[in-house]
C-alpha atoms as a PDB file:
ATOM      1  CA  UNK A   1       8.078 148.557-117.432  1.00  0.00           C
ATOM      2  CA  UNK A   2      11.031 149.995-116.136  1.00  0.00           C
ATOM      3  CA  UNK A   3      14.928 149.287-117.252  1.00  0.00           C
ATOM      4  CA  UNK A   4      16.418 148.611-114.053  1.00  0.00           C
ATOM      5  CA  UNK A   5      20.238 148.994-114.708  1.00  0.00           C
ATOM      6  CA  UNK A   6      20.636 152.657-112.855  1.00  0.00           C
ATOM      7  CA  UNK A   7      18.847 152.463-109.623  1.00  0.00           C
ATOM      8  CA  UNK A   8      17.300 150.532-106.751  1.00  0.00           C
ATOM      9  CA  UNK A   9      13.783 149.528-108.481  1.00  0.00           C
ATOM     10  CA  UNK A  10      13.303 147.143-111.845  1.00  0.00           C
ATOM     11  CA  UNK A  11      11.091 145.770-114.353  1.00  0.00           C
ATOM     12  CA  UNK A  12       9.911 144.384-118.191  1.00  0.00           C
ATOM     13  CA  UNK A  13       8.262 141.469-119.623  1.00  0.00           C
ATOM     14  CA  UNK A  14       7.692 137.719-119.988  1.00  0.00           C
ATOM     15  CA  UNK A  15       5.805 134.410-119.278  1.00  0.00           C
ATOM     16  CA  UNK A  16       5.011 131.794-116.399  1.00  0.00           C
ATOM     17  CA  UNK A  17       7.167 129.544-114.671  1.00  0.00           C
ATOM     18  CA  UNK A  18       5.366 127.490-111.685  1.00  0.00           C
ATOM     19  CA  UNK A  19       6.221 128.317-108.040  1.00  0.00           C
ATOM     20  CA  UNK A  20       7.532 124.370-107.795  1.00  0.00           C
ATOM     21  CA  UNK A  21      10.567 124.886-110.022  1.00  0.00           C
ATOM     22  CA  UNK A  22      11.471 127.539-107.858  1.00  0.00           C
ATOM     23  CA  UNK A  23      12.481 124.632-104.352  1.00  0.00           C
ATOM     24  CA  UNK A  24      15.996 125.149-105.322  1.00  0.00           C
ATOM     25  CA  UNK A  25      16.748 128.787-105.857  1.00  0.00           C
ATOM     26  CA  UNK A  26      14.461 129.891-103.329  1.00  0.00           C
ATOM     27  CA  UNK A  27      14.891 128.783 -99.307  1.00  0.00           C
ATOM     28  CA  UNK A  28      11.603 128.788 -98.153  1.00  0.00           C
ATOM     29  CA  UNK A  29      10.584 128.913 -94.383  1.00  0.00           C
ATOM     30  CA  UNK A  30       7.214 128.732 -92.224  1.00  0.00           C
ATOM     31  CA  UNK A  31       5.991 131.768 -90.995  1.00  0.00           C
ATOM     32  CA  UNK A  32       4.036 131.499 -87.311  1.00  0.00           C
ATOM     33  CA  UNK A  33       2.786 133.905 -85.302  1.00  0.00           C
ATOM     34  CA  UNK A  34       2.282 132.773 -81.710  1.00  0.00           C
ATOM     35  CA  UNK A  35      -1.502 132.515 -80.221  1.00  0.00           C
ATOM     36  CA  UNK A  36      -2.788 133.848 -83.724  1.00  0.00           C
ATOM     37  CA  UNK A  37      -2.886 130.487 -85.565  1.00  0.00           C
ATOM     38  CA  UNK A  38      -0.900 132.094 -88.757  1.00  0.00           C
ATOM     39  CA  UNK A  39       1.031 129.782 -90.872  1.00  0.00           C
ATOM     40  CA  UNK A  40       2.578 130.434 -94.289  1.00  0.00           C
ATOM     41  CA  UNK A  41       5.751 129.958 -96.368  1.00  0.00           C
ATOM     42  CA  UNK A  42       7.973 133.014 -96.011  1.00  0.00           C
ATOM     43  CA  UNK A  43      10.896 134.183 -98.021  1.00  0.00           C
ATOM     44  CA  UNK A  44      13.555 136.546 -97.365  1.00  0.00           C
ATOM     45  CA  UNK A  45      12.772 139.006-100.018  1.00  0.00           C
ATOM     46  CA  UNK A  46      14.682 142.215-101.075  1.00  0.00           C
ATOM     47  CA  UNK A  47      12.156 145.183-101.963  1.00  0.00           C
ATOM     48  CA  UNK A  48      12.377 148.056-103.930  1.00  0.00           C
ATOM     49  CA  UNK A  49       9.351 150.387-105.541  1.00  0.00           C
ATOM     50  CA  UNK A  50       8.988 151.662-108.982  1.00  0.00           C
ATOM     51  CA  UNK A  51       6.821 154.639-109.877  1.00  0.00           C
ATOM     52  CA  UNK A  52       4.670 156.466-112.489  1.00  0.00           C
ATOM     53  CA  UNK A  53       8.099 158.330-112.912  1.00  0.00           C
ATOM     54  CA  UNK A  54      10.076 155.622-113.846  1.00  0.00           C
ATOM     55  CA  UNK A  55       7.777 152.868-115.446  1.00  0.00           C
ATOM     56  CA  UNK A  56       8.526 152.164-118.514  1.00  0.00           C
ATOM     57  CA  UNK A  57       7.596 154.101-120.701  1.00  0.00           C
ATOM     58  CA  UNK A  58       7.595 156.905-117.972  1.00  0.00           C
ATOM     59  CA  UNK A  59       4.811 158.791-116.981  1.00  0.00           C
ATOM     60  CA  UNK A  60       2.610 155.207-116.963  1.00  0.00           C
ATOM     61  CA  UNK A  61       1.075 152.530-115.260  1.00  0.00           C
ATOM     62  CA  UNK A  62       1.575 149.877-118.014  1.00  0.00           C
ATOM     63  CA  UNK A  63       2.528 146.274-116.971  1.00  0.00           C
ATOM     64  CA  UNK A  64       3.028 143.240-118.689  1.00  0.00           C
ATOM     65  CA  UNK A  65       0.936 140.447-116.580  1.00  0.00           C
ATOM     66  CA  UNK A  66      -2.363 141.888-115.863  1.00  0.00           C
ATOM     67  CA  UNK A  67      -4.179 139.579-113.423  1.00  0.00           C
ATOM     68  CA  UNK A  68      -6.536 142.110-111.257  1.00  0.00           C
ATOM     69  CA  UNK A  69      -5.521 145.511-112.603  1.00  0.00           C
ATOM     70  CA  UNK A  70      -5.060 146.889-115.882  1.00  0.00           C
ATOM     71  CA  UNK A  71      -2.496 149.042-115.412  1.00  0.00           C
ATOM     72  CA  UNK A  72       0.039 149.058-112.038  1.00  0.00           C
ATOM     73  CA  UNK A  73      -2.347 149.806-109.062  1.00  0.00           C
ATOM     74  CA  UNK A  74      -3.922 148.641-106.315  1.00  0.00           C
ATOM     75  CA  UNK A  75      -4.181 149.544-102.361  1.00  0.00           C
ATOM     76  CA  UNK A  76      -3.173 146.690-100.731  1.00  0.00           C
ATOM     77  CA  UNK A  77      -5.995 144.728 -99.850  1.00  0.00           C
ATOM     78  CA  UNK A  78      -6.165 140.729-100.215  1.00  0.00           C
ATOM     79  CA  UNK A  79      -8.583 141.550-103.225  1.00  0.00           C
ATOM     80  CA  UNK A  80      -6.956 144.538-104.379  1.00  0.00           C
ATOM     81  CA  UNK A  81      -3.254 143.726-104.166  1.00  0.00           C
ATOM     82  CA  UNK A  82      -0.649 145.789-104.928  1.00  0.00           C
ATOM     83  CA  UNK A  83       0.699 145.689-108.118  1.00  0.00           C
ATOM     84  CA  UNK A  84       4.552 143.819-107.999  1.00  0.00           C
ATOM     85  CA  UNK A  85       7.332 143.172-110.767  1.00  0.00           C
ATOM     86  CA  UNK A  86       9.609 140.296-110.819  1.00  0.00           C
ATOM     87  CA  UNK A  87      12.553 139.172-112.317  1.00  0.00           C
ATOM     88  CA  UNK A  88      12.561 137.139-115.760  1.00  0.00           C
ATOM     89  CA  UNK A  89      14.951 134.739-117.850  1.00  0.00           C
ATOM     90  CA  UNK A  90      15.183 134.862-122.208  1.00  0.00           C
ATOM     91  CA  UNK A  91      17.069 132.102-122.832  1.00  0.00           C
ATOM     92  CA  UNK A  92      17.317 130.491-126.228  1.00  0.00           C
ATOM     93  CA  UNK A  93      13.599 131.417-127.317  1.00  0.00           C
ATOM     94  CA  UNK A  94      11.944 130.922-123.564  1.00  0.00           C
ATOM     95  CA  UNK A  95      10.647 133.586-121.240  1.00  0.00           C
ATOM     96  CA  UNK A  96      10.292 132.380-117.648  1.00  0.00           C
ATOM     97  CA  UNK A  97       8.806 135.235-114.497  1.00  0.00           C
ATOM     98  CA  UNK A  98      10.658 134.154-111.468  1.00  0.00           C
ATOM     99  CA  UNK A  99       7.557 134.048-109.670  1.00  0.00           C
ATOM    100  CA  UNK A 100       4.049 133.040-111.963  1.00  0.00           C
ATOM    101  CA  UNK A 101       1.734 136.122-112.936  1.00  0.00           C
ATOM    102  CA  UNK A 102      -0.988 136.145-110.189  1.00  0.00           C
ATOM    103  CA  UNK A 103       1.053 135.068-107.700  1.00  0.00           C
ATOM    104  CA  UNK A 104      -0.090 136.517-104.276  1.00  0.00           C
ATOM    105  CA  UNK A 105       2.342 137.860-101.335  1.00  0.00           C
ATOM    106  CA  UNK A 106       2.155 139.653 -98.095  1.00  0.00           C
ATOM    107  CA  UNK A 107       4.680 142.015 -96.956  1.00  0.00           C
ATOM    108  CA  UNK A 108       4.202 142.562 -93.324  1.00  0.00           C
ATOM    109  CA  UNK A 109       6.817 145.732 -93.242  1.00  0.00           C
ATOM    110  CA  UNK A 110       4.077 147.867 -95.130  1.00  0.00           C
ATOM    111  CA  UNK A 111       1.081 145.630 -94.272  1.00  0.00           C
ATOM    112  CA  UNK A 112      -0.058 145.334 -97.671  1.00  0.00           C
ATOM    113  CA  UNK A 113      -0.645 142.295-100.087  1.00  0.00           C
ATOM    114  CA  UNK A 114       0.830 142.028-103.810  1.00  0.00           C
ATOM    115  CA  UNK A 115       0.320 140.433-106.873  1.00  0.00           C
ATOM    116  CA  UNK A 116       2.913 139.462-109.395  1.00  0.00           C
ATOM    117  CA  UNK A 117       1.779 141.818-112.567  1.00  0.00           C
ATOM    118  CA  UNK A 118       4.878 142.833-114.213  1.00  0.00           C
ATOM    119  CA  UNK A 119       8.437 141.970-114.688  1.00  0.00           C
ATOM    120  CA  UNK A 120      11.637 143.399-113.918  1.00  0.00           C
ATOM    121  CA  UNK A 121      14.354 144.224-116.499  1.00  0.00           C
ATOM    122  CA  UNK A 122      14.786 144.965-120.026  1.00  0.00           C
ATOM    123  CA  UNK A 123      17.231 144.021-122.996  1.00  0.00           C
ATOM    124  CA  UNK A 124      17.826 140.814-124.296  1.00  0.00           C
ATOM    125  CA  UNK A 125      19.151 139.269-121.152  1.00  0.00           C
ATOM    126  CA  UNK A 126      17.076 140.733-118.984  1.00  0.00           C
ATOM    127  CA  UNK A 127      18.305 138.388-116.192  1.00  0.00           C
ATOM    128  CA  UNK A 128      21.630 139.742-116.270  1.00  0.00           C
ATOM    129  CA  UNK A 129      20.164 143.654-115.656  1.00  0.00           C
ATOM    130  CA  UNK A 130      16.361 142.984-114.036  1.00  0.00           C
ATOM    131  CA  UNK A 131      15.690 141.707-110.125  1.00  0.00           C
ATOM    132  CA  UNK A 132      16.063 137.837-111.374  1.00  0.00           C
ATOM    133  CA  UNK A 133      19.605 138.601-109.554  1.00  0.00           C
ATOM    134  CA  UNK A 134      21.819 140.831-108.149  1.00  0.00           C
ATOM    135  CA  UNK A 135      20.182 141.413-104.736  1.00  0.00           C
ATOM    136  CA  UNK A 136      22.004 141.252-101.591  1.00  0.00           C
ATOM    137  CA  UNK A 137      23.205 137.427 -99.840  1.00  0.00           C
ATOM    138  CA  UNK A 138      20.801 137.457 -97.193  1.00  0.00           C
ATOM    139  CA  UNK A 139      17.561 137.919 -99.629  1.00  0.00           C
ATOM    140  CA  UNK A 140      16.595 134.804-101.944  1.00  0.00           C
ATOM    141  CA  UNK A 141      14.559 137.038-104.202  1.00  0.00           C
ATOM    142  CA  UNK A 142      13.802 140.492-105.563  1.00  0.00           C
ATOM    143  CA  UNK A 143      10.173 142.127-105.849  1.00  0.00           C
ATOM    144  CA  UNK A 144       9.648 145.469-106.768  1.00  0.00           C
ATOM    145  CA  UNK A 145       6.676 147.267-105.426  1.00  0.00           C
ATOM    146  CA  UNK A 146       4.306 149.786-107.182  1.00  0.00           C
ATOM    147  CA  UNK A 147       4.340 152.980-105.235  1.00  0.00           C
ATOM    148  CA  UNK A 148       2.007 154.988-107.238  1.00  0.00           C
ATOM    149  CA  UNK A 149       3.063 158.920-107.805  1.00  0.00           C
ATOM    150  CA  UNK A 150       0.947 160.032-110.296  1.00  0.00           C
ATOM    151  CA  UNK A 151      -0.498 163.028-107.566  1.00  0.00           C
ATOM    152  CA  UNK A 152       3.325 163.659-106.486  1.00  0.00           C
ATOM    153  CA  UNK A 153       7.061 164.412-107.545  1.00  0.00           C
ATOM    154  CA  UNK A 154       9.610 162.248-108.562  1.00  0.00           C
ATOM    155  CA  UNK A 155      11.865 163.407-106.077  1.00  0.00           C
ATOM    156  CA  UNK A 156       8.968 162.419-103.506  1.00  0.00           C
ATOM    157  CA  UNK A 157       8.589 158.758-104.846  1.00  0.00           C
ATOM    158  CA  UNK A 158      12.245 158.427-104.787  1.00  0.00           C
ATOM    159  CA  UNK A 159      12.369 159.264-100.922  1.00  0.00           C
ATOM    160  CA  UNK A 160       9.431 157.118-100.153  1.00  0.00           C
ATOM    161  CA  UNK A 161      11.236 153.915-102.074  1.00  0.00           C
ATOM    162  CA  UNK A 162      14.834 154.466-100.715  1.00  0.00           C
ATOM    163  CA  UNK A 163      12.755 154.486 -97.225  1.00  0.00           C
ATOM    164  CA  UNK A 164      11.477 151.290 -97.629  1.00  0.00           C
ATOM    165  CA  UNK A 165      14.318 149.581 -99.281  1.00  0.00           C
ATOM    166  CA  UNK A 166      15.801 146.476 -97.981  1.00  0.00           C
ATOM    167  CA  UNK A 167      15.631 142.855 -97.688  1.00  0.00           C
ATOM    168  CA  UNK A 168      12.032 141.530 -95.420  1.00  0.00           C
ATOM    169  CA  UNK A 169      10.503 138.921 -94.862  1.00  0.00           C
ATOM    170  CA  UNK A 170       7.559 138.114 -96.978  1.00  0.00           C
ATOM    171  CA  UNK A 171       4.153 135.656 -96.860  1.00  0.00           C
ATOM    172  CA  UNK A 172       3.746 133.737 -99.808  1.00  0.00           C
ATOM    173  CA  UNK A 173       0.441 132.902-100.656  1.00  0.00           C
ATOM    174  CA  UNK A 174      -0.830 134.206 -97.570  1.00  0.00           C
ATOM    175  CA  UNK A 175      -3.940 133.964 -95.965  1.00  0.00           C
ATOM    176  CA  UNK A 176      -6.965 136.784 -96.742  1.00  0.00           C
ATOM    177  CA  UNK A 177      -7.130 137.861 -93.366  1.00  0.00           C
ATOM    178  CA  UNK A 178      -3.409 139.792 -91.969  1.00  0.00           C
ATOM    179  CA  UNK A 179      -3.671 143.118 -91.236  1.00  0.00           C
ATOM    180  CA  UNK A 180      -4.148 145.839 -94.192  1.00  0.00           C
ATOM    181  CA  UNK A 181      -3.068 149.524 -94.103  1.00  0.00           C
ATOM    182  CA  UNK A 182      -4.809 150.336 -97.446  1.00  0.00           C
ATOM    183  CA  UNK A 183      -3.930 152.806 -99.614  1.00  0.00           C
ATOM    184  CA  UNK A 184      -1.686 153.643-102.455  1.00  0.00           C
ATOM    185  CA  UNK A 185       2.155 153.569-101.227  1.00  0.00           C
ATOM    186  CA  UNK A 186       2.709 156.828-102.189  1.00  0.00           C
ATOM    187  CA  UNK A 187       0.339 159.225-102.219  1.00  0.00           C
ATOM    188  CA  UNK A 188       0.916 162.695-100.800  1.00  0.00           C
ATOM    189  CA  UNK A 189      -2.140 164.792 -99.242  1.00  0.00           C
ATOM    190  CA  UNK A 190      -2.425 168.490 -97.466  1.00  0.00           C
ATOM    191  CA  UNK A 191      -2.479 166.376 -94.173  1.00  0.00           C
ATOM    192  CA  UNK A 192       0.347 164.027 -94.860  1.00  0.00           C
ATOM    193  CA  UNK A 193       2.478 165.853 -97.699  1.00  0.00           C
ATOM    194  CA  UNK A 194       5.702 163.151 -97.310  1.00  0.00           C
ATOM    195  CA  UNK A 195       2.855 160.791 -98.893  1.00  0.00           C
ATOM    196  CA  UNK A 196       4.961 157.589 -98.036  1.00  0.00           C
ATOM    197  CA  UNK A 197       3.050 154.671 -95.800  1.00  0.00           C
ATOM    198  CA  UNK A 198       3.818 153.440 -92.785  1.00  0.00           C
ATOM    199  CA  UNK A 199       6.056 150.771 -91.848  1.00  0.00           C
ATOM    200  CA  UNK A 200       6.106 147.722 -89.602  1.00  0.00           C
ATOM    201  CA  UNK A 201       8.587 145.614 -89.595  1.00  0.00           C
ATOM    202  CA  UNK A 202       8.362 141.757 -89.875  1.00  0.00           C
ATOM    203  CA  UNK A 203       5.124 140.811 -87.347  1.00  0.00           C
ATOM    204  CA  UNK A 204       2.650 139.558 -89.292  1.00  0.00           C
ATOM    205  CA  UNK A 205      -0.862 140.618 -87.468  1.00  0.00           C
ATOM    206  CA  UNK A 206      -3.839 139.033 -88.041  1.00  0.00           C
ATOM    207  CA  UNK A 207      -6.433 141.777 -88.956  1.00  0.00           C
ATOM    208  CA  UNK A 208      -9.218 142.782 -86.016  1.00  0.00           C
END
């Protein structure tokens, strides 16, 4: 879990609160792609990454939800999602995740499904310092990606999130069959030593 007070990524710890009680802070629309028979809600969602380097504690994987994974992981796949922390209320003895623990996404930009596993924000009030706000107008909600890093640098998982930074569209509760670029976010090799995935912008592509 990571404090998120300094710097573009977040996370920390909590319980469920059903996607239903969600219709008024979040403007959901329906995402189509023409001639490929897609349809899901989509949200306007502002994205940051977290890493091995600054989890919290640093130097782990440890999350607070664990649905798939036991620790922050996963390459992207419908049924091995990427690991993603979201924003949380404490309010007079109740803990509420913006978004419930095991709920799926898509984000088109990196091709890559996630899974609500962790939280976002530490400290009492964790809504005043974590993603449950302060992300820009045009986004109606924050998730913060697992990147991975363990096999890099900091400074290298820092580039890689700044570079996909920003507020994109995102499937919720997609279906299992968009196209997957699989693979840890960051994770730098001999051939490919910048480590950071490709992006895509907002098509949504049905795999095949």
């Amino acid at each position: 879990m990571r404090d998120v007070r300094r710097g573009a990524s977040r996370k920390a710890r909590l319980t469920g609160l059903g996607l239903a009680a969600l219709g008024s802070l979040l403007a959901l629309t329906t995402c189509s792609v023409p001639g490929q028979d897609v349809s899901a809600p989509t949200v306007r969602a502002y994205i940051t990454g977290y890493s091995y380097f600054d989890n919290t504690p640093p130097g782990s994987a440890r999350i607070s939800h664990p649905v798939v994974h036991t620790v922050a992981g996963g390459i992207g796949t419908y049924d091995d999602p990427v690991t993603v922390a979201v924003g949380h209320v404490r309010e007079d003895g109740d803990h509420r995740l913006d978004w419930p623990a095991g709920t799926r996404f898509y984000l088109p930009n990196l091709r890559r499904y996630l899974i609500v596993e962790d939280t976002c924000g530490d400290g009492d009030r964790p809504q005043e310092t974590g993603c449950h706000s302060g992300y820009p107008a045009d986004a109606s909600t924050w998730l913060d990606v697992w990147v991975g890093g363990e096999g890099g640098t900091r400074a290298g998982a820092e580039r890689c999130m700044a570079a996909f930074t920003g507020v994109w569209d995102v499937l919720v509760n997609p279906p299992p069959d968009l196209a997957v670029d699989p693979g840890e976010i960051y994770a730098p090799r001999d051939d490919h030593p910048d480590g950071c995935a490709e992006q895509y912008g907002n098509d949504v592509v049905r795999a095949g």
